[in-house]
C-alpha atoms as a PDB file:
ATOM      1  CA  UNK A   1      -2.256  16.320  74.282  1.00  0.00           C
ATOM      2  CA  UNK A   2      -1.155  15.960  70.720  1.00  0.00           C
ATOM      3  CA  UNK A   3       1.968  18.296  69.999  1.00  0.00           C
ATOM      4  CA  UNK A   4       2.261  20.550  66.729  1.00  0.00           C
ATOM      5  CA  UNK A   5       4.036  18.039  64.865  1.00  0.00           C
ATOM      6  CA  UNK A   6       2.001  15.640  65.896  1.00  0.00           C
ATOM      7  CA  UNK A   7      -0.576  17.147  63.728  1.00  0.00           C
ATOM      8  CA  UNK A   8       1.359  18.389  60.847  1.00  0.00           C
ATOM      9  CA  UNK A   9       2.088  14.582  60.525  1.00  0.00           C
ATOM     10  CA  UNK A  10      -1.038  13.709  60.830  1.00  0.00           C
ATOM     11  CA  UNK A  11      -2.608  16.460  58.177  1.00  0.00           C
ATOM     12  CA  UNK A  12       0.064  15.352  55.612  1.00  0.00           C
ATOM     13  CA  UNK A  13      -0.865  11.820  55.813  1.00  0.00           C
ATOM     14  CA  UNK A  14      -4.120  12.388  55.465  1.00  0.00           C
ATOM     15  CA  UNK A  15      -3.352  14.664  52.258  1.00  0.00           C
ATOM     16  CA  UNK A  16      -1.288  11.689  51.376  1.00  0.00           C
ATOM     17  CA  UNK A  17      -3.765   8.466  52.049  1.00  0.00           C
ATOM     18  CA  UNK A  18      -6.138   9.451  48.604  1.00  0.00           C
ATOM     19  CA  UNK A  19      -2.985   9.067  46.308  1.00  0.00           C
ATOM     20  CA  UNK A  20      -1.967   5.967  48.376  1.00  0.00           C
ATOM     21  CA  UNK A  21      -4.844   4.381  48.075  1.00  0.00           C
ATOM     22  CA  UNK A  22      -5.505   5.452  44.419  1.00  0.00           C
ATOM     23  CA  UNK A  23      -2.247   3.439  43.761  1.00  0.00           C
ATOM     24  CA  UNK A  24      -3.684   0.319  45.052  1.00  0.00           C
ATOM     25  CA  UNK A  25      -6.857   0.620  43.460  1.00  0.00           C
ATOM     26  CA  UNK A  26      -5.012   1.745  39.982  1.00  0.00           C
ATOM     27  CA  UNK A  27      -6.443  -0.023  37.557  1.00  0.00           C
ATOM     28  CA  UNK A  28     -10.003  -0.706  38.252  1.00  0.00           C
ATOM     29  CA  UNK A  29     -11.346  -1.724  34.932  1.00  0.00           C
ATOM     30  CA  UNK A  30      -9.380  -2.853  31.173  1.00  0.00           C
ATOM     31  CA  UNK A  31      -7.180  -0.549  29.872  1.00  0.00           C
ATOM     32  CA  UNK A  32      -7.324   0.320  26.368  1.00  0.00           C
ATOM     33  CA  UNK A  33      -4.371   1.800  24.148  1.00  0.00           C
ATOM     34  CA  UNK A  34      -5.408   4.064  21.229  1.00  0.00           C
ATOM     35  CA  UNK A  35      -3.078   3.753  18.048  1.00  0.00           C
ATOM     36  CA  UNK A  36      -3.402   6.367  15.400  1.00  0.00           C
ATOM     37  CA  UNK A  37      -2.156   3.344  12.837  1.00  0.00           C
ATOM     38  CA  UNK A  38      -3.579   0.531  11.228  1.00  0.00           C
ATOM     39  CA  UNK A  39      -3.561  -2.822  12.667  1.00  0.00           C
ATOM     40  CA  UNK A  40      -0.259  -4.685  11.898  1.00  0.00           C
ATOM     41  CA  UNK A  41       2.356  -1.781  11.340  1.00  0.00           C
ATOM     42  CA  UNK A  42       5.541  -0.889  13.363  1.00  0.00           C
ATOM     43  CA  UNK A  43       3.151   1.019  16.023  1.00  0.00           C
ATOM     44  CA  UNK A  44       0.811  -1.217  16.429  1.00  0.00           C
ATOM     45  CA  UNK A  45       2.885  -4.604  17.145  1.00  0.00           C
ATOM     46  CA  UNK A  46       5.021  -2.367  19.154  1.00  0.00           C
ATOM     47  CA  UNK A  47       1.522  -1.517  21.215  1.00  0.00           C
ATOM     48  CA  UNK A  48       0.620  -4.875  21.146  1.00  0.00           C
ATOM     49  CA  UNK A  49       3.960  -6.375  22.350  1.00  0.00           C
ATOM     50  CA  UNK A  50       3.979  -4.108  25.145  1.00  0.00           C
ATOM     51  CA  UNK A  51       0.136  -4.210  25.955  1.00  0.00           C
ATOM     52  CA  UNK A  52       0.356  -7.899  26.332  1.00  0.00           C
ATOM     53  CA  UNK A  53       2.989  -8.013  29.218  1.00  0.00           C
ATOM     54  CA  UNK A  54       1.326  -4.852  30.462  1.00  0.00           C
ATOM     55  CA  UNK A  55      -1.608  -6.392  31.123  1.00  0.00           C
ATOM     56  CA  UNK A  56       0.071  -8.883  33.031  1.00  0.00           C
ATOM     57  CA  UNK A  57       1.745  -6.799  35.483  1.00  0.00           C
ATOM     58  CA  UNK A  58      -1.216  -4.709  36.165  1.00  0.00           C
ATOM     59  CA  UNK A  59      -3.202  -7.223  36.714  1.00  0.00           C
ATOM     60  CA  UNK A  60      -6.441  -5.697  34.137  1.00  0.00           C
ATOM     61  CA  UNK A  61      -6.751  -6.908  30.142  1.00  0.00           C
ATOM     62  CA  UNK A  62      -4.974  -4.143  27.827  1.00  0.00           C
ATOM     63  CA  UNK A  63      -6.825  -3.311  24.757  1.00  0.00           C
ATOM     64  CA  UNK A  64      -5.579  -2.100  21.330  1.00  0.00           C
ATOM     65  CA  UNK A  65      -8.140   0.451  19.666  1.00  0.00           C
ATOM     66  CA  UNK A  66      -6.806   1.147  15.892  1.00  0.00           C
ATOM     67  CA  UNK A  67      -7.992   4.402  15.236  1.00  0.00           C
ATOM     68  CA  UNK A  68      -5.808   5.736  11.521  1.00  0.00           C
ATOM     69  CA  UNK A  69      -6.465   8.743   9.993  1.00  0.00           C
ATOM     70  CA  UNK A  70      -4.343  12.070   8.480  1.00  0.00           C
ATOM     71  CA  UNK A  71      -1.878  13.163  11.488  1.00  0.00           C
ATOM     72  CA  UNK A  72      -2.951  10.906  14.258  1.00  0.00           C
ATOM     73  CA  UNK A  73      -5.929  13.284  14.568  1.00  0.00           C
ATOM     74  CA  UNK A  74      -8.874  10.827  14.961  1.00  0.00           C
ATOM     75  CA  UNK A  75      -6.729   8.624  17.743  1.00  0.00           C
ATOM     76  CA  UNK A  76      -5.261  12.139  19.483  1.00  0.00           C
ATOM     77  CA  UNK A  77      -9.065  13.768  19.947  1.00  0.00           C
ATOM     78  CA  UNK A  78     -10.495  10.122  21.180  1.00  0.00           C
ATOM     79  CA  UNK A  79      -7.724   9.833  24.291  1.00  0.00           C
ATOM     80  CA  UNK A  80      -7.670  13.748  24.595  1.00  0.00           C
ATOM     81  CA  UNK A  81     -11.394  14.013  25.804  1.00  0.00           C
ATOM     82  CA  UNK A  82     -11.451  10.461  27.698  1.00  0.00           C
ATOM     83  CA  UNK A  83     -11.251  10.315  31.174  1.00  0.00           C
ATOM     84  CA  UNK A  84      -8.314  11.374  33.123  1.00  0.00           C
ATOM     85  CA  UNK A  85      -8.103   8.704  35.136  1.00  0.00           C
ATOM     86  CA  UNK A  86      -4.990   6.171  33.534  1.00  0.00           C
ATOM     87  CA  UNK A  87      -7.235   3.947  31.622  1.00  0.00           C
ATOM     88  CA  UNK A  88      -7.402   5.010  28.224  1.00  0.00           C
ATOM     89  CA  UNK A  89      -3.740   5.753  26.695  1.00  0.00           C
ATOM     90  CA  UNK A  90      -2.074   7.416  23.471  1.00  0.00           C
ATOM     91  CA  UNK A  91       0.100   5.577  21.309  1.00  0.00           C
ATOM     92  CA  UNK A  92       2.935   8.940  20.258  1.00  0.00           C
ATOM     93  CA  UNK A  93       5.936   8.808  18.043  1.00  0.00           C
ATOM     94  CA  UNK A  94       7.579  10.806  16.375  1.00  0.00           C
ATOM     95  CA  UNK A  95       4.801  11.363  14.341  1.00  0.00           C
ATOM     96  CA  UNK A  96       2.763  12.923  16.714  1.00  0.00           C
ATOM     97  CA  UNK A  97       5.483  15.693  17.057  1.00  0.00           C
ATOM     98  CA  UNK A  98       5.661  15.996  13.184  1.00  0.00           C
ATOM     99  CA  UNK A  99       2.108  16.313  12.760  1.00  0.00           C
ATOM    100  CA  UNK A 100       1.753  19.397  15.248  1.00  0.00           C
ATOM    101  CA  UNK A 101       4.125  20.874  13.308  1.00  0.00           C
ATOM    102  CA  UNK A 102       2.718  20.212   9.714  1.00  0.00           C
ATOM    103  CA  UNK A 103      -0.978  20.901  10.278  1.00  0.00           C
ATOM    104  CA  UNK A 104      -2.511  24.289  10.565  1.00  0.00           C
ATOM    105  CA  UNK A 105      -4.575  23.237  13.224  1.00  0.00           C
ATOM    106  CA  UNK A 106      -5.078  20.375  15.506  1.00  0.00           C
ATOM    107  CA  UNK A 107      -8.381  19.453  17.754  1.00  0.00           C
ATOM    108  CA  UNK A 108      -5.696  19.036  20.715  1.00  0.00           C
ATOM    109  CA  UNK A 109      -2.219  20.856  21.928  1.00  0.00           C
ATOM    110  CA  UNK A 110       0.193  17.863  21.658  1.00  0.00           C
ATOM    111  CA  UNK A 111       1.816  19.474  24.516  1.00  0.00           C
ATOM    112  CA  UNK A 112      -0.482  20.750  26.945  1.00  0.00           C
ATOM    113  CA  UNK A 113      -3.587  18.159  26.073  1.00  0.00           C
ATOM    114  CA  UNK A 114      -1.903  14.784  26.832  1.00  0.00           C
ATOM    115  CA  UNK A 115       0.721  13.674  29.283  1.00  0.00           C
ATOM    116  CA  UNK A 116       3.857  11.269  28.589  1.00  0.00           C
ATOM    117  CA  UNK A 117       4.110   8.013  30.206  1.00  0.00           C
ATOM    118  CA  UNK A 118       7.297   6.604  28.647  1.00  0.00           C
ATOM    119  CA  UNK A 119       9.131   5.723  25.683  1.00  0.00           C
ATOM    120  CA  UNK A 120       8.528   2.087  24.271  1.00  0.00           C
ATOM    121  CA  UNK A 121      10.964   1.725  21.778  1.00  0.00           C
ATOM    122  CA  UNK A 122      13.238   3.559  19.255  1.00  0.00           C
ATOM    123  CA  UNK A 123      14.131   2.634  15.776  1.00  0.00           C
ATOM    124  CA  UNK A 124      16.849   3.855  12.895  1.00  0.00           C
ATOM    125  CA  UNK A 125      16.336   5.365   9.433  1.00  0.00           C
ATOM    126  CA  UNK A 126      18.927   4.171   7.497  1.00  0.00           C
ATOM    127  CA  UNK A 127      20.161   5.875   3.846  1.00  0.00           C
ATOM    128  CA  UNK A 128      20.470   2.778   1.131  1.00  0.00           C
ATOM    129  CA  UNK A 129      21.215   2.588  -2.468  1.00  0.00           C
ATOM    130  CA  UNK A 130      20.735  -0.389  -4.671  1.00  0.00           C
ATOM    131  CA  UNK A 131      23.440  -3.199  -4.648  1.00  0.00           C
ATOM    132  CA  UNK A 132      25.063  -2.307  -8.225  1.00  0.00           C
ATOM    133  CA  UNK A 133      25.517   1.296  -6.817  1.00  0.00           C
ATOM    134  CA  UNK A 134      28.590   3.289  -7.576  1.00  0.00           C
ATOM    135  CA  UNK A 135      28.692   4.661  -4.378  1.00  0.00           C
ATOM    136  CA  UNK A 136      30.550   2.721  -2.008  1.00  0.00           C
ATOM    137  CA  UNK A 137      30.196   5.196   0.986  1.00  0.00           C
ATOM    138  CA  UNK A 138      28.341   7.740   2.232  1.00  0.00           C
ATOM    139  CA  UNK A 139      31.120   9.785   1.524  1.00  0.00           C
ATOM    140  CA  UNK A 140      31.176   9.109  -2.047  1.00  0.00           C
ATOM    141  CA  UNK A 141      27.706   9.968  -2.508  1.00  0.00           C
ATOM    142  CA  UNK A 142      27.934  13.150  -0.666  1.00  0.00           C
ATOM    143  CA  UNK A 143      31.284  13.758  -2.944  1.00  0.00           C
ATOM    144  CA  UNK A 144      29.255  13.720  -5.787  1.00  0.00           C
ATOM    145  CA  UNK A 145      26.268  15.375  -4.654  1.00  0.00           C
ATOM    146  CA  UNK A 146      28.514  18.251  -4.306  1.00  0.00           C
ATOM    147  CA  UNK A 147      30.515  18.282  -7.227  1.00  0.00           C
ATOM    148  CA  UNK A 148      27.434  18.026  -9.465  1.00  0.00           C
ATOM    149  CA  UNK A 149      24.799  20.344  -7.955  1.00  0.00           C
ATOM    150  CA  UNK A 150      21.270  19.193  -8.417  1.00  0.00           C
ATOM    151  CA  UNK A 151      21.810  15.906  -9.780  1.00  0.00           C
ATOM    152  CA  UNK A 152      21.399  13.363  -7.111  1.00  0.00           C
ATOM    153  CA  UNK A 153      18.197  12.067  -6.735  1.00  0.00           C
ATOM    154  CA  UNK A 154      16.971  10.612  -2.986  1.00  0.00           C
ATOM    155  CA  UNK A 155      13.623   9.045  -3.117  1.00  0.00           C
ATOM    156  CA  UNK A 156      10.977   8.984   0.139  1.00  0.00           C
ATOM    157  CA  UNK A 157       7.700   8.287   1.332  1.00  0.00           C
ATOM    158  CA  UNK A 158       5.135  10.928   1.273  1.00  0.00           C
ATOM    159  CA  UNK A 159       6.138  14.474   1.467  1.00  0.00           C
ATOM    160  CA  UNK A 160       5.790  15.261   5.522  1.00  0.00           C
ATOM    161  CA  UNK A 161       6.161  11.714   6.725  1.00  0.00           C
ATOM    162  CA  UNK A 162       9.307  11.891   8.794  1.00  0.00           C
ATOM    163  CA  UNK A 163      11.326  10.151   6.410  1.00  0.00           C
ATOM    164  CA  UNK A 164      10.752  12.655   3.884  1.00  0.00           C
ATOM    165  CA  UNK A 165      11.043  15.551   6.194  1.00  0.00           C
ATOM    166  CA  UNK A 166      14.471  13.445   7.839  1.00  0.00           C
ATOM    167  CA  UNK A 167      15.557  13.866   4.396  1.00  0.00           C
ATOM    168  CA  UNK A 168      14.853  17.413   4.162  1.00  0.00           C
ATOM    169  CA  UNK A 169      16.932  17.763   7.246  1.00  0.00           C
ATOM    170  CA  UNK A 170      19.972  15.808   5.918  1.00  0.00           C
ATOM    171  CA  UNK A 171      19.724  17.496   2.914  1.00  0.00           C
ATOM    172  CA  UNK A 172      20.607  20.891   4.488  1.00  0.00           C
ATOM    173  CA  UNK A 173      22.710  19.657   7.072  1.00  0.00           C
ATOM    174  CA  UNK A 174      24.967  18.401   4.591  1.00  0.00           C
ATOM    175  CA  UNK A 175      24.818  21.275   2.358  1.00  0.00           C
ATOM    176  CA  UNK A 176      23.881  19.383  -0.380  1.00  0.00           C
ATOM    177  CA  UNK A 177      21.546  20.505  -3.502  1.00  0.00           C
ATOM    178  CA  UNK A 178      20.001  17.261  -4.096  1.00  0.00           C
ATOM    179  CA  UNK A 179      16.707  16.199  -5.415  1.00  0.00           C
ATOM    180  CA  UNK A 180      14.168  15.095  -2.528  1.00  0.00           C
ATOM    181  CA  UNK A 181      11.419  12.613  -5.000  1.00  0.00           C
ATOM    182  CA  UNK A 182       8.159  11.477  -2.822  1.00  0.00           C
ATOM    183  CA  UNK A 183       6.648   8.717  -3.258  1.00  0.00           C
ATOM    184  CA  UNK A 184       3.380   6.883  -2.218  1.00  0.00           C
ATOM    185  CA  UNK A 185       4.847   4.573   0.071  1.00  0.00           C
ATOM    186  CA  UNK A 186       7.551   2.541   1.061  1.00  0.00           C
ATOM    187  CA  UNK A 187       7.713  -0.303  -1.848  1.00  0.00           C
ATOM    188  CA  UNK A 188       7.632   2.086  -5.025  1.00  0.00           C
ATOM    189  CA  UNK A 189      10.665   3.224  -3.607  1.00  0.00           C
ATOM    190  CA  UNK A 190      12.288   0.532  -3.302  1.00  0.00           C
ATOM    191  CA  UNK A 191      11.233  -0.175  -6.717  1.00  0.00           C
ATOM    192  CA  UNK A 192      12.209   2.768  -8.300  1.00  0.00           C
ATOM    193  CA  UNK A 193      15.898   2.392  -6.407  1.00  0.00           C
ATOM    194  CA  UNK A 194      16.074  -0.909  -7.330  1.00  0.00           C
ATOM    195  CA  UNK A 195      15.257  -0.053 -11.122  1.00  0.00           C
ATOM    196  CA  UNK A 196      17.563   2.788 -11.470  1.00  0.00           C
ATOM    197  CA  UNK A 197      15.611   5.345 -11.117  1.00  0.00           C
ATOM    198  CA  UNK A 198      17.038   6.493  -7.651  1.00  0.00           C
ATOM    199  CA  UNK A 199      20.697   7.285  -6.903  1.00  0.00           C
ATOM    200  CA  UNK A 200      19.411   6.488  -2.863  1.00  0.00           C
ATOM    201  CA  UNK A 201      16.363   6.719  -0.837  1.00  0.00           C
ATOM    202  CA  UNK A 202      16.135   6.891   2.721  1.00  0.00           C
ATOM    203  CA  UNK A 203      13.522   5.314   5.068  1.00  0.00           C
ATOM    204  CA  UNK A 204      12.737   3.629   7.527  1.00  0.00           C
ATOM    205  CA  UNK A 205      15.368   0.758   8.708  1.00  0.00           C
ATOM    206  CA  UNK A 206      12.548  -1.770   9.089  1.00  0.00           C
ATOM    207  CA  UNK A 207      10.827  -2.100   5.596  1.00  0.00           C
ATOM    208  CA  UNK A 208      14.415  -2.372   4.049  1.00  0.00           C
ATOM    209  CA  UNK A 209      16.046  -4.689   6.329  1.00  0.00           C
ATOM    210  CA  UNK A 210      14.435  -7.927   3.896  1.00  0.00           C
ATOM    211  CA  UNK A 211      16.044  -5.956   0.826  1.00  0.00           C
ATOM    212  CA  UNK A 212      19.127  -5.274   2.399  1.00  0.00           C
ATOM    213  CA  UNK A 213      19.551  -9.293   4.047  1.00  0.00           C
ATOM    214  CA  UNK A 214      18.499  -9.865   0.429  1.00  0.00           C
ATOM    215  CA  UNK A 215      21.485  -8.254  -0.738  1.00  0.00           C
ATOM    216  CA  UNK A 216      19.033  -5.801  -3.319  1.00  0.00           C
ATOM    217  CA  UNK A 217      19.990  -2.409  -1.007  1.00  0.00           C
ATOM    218  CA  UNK A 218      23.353  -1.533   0.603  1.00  0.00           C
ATOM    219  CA  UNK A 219      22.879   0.829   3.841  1.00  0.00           C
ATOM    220  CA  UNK A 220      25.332   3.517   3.506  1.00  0.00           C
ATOM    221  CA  UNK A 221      24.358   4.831   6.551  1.00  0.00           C
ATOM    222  CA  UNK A 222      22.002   5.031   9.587  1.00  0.00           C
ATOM    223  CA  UNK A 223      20.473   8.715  10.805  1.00  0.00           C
ATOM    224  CA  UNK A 224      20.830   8.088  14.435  1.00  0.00           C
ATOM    225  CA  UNK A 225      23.693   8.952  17.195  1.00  0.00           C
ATOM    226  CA  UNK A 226      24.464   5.053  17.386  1.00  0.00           C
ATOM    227  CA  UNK A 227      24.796   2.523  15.031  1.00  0.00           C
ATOM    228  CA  UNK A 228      21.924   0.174  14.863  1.00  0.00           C
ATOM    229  CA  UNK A 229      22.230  -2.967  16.335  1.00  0.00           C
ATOM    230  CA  UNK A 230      20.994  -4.953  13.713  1.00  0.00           C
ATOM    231  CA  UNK A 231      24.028  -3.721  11.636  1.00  0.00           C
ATOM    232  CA  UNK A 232      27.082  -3.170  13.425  1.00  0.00           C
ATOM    233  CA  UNK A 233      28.993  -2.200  10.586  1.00  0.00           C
ATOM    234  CA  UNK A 234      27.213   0.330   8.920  1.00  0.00           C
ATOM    235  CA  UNK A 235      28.029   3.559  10.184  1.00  0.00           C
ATOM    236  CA  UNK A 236      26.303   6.069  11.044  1.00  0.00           C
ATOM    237  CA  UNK A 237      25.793   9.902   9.431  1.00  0.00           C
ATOM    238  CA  UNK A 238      27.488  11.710  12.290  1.00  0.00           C
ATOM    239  CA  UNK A 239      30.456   9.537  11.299  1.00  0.00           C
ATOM    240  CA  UNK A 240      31.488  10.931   8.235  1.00  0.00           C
ATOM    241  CA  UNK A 241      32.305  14.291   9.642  1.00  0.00           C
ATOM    242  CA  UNK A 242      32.323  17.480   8.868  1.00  0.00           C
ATOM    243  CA  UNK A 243      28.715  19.543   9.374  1.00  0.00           C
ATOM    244  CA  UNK A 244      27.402  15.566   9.806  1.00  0.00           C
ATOM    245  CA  UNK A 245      29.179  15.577  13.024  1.00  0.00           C
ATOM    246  CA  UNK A 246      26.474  15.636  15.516  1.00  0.00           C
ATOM    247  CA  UNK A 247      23.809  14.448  12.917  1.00  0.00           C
ATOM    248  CA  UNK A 248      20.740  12.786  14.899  1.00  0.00           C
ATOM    249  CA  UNK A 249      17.601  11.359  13.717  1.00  0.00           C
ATOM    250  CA  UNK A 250      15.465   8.596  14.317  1.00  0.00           C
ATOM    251  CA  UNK A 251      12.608   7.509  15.076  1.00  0.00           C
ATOM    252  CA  UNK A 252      10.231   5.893  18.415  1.00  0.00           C
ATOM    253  CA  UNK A 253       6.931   4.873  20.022  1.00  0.00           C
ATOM    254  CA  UNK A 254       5.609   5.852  23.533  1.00  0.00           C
ATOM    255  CA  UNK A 255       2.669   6.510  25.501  1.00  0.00           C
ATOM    256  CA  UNK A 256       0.594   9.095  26.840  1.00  0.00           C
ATOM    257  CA  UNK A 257      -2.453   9.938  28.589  1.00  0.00           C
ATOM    258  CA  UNK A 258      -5.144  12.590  28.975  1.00  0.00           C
ATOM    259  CA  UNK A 259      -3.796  15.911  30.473  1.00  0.00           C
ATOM    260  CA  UNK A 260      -4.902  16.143  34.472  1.00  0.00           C
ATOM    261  CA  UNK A 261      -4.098  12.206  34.857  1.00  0.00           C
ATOM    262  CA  UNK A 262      -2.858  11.835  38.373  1.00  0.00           C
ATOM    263  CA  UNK A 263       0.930  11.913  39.226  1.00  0.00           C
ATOM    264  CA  UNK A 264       0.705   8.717  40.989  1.00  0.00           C
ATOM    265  CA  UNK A 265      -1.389   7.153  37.666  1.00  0.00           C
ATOM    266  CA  UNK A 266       1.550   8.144  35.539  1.00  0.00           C
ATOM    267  CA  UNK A 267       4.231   6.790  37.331  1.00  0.00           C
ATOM    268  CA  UNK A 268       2.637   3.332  38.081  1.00  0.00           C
ATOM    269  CA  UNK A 269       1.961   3.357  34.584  1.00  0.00           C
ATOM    270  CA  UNK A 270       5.553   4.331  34.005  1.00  0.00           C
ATOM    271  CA  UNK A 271       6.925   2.235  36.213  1.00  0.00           C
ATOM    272  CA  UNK A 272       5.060  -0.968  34.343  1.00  0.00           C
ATOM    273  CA  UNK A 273       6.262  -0.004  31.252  1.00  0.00           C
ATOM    274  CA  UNK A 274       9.405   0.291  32.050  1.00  0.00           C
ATOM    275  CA  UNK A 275       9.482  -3.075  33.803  1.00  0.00           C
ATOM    276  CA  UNK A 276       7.892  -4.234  30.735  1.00  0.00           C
ATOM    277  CA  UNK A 277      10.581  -3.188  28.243  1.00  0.00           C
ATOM    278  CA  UNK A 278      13.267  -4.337  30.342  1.00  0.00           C
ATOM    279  CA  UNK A 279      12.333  -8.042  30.190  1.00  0.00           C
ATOM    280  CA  UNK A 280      13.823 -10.161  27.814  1.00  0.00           C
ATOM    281  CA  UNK A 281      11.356 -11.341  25.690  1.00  0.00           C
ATOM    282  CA  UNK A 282      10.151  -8.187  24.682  1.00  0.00           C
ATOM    283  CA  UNK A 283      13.624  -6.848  23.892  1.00  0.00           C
ATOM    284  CA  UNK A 284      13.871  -9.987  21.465  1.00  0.00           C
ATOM    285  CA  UNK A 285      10.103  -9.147  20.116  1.00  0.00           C
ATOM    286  CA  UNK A 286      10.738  -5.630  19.198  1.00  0.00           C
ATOM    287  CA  UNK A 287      14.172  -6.179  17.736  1.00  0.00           C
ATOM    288  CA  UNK A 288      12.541  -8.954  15.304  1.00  0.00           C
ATOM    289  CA  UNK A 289      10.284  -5.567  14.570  1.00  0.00           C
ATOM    290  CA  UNK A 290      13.684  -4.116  13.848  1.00  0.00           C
ATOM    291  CA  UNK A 291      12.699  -1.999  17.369  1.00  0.00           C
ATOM    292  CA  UNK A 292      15.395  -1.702  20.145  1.00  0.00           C
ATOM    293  CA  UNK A 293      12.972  -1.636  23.543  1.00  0.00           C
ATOM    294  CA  UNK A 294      13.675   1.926  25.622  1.00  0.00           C
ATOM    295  CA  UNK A 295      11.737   2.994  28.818  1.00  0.00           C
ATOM    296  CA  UNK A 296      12.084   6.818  29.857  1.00  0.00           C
ATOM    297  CA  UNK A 297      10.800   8.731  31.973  1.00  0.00           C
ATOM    298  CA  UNK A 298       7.664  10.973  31.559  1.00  0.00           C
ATOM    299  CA  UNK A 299       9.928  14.014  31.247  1.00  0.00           C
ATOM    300  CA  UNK A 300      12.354  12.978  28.903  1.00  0.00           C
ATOM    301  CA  UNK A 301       8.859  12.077  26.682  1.00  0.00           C
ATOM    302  CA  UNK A 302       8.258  15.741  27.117  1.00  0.00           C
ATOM    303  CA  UNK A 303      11.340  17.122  26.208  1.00  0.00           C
ATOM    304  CA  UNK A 304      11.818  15.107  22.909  1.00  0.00           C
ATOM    305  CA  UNK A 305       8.226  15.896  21.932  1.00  0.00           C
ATOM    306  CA  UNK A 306       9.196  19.721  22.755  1.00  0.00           C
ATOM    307  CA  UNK A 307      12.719  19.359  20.789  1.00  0.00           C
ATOM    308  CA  UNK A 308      11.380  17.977  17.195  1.00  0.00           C
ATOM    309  CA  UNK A 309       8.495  19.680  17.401  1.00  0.00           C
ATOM    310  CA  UNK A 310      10.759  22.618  16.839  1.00  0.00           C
ATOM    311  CA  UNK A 311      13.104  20.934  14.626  1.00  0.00           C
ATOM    312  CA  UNK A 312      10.021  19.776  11.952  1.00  0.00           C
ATOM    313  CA  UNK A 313       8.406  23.268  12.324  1.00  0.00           C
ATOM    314  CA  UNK A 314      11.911  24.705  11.605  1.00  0.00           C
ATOM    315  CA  UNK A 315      12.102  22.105   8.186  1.00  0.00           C
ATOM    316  CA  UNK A 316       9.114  22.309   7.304  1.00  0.00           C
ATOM    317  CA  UNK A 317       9.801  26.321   6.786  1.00  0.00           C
ATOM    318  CA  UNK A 318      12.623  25.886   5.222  1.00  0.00           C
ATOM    319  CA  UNK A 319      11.760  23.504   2.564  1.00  0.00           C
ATOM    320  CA  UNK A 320       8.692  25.341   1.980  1.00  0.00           C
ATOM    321  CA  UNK A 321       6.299  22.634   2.762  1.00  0.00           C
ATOM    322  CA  UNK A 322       2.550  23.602   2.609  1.00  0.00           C
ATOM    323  CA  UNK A 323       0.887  23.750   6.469  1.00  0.00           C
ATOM    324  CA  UNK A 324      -1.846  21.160   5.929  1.00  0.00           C
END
């Protein structure tokens, strides 16, 4: 005669068995990752870097689907109404949290429509001026920003790309009046830096890492809590002090899938990525993309997502940025 727990054992392996054997089956067909970027950027060699030893530890072909458009919106709708089922993924950044705080409306909740998988990889934004600069430091630029009000001139991308909006931030942090100029793009403001047109620009670290091996652009600076490895001795913001003290921004890649994906889904899938950005080869891939390669966990996904998603809303009020 079968005893109590006898049977509560048995009922909670039988509650148990579907997941197990979900696990096993997990994945069944290709898997296909969604990037709201064109084919050949930062995102999508990160996706593709990572898809290709993905598909390799789970054992199915992993496919990159470029879908660009304004905010991420065309790639976001596409993975938010696919099956919940692990086999269709998100490509997020920190993009995706500044575009559900710049648009009026999205055709998905960022938050409640998709759920993180892990981090990828992270990467800096650095502050540069052109090689014949007078400022030596970020100190010396901030010196003068100060003592003539209004006069210093940083150029950006696009007005709400997160370097402009990073900007925005340092801007205030540092209790600077300074004039934010927007550009279309990366290379016209390098150009216009390089040409004198510019007292400093920030962007980025990637796209200015040729110019600055070139010796065209000095970094003054990176934005993020640790100096980037690909320059070891450039400082970084929070290093010059003051209200710059626990100054923080940078930038990443990650993945996510459809909302109601099973918990056992999401952590094999986070436990291959993971094993995938831990492998040496794909450390040295990403950091030739000026990427250093960081798993996470699906919650600390969540939590950064939640945290800049307030910080850009709180910008983009500030600066009085139009809701698009």
């Amino acid at each position: 005669m079968w005893k109590r727990r006898d049977l509560l054992a048995a009922g909670a392996a039988a509650v148990l068995l579907p997941c197990a054997a979900r696990a096993q089956t997990f994945p069944s067909k290709p898997i296909k990752i969604v990037v709201p970027n064109a084919a050949g950027g930062g995102a999508d060699l990160t996706a593709r870097t990572v898809g290709q030893k993905l598909a390799e530890v789970l054992g199915q072909p992993v496919i990159i689907d470029n879908k660009p458009s304004a905010g991420g919106i065309v790639a976001g709708e596409q993975v938010a109404r696919a099956p919940a089922d692990g086999h269709t993924l998100l490509l997020v950044s920190a993009g995706t949290a500044v575009s559900e705080a710049l648009f009026k409306s999205l055709p998905f909740d960022t938050l409640k429509d998709f759920k993180p998988v892990s981090m990828m990889a992270s990467f800096d934004l650095a502050i540069a001026v052109a090689q014949n600069s007078r400022f030596r430091t970020l100190g010396d630029l901030l010196a003068h920003a100060k003592a003539h009000p209004g006069q210093l001139n940083i150029g950006t991308p696009q007005i709400g790309t997160t370097q402009n909006l990073a900007t925005e931030l340092f801007k205030t942090t540092a209790g600077i009046d300074a004039q934010i100029v927007p550009f279309n793009g990366t290379p016209p403001v390098i150009t216009a830096l390089r040409g004198g047109q510019l007292d400093a620009m920030i962007d980025l670290l990637g796209p200015l890492m040729p110019q600055i091996t070139g010796g065209a652009l000095r970094p003054l600076a990176v934005l993020g809590a640790k100096r980037a490895v690909q320059l070891p001795d450039v400082p970084t913001a929070r290093e010059t002090g003051g209200s710059l003290a626990q100054f923080d921004v940078s930038s990443w890649n990650g993945l996510s899938v459809p909302a109601g994906t099973p918990a056992d889904v999401v952590a094999r899938l986070n436990k291959a990525v993971n094993t995938v950005v831990a492998q040496a080869d794909v450390k040295d891939k990403l950091l030739k993309l000026n990427q250093v390669a960081q798993g996470s966990t699906s919650e600390e996904v969540q939590a950064r997502l939640e945290r800049e998603i307030r910080r850009w809303n709180e910008v983009i009020a500030r600066a009085n940025i139009p809701k698009q």
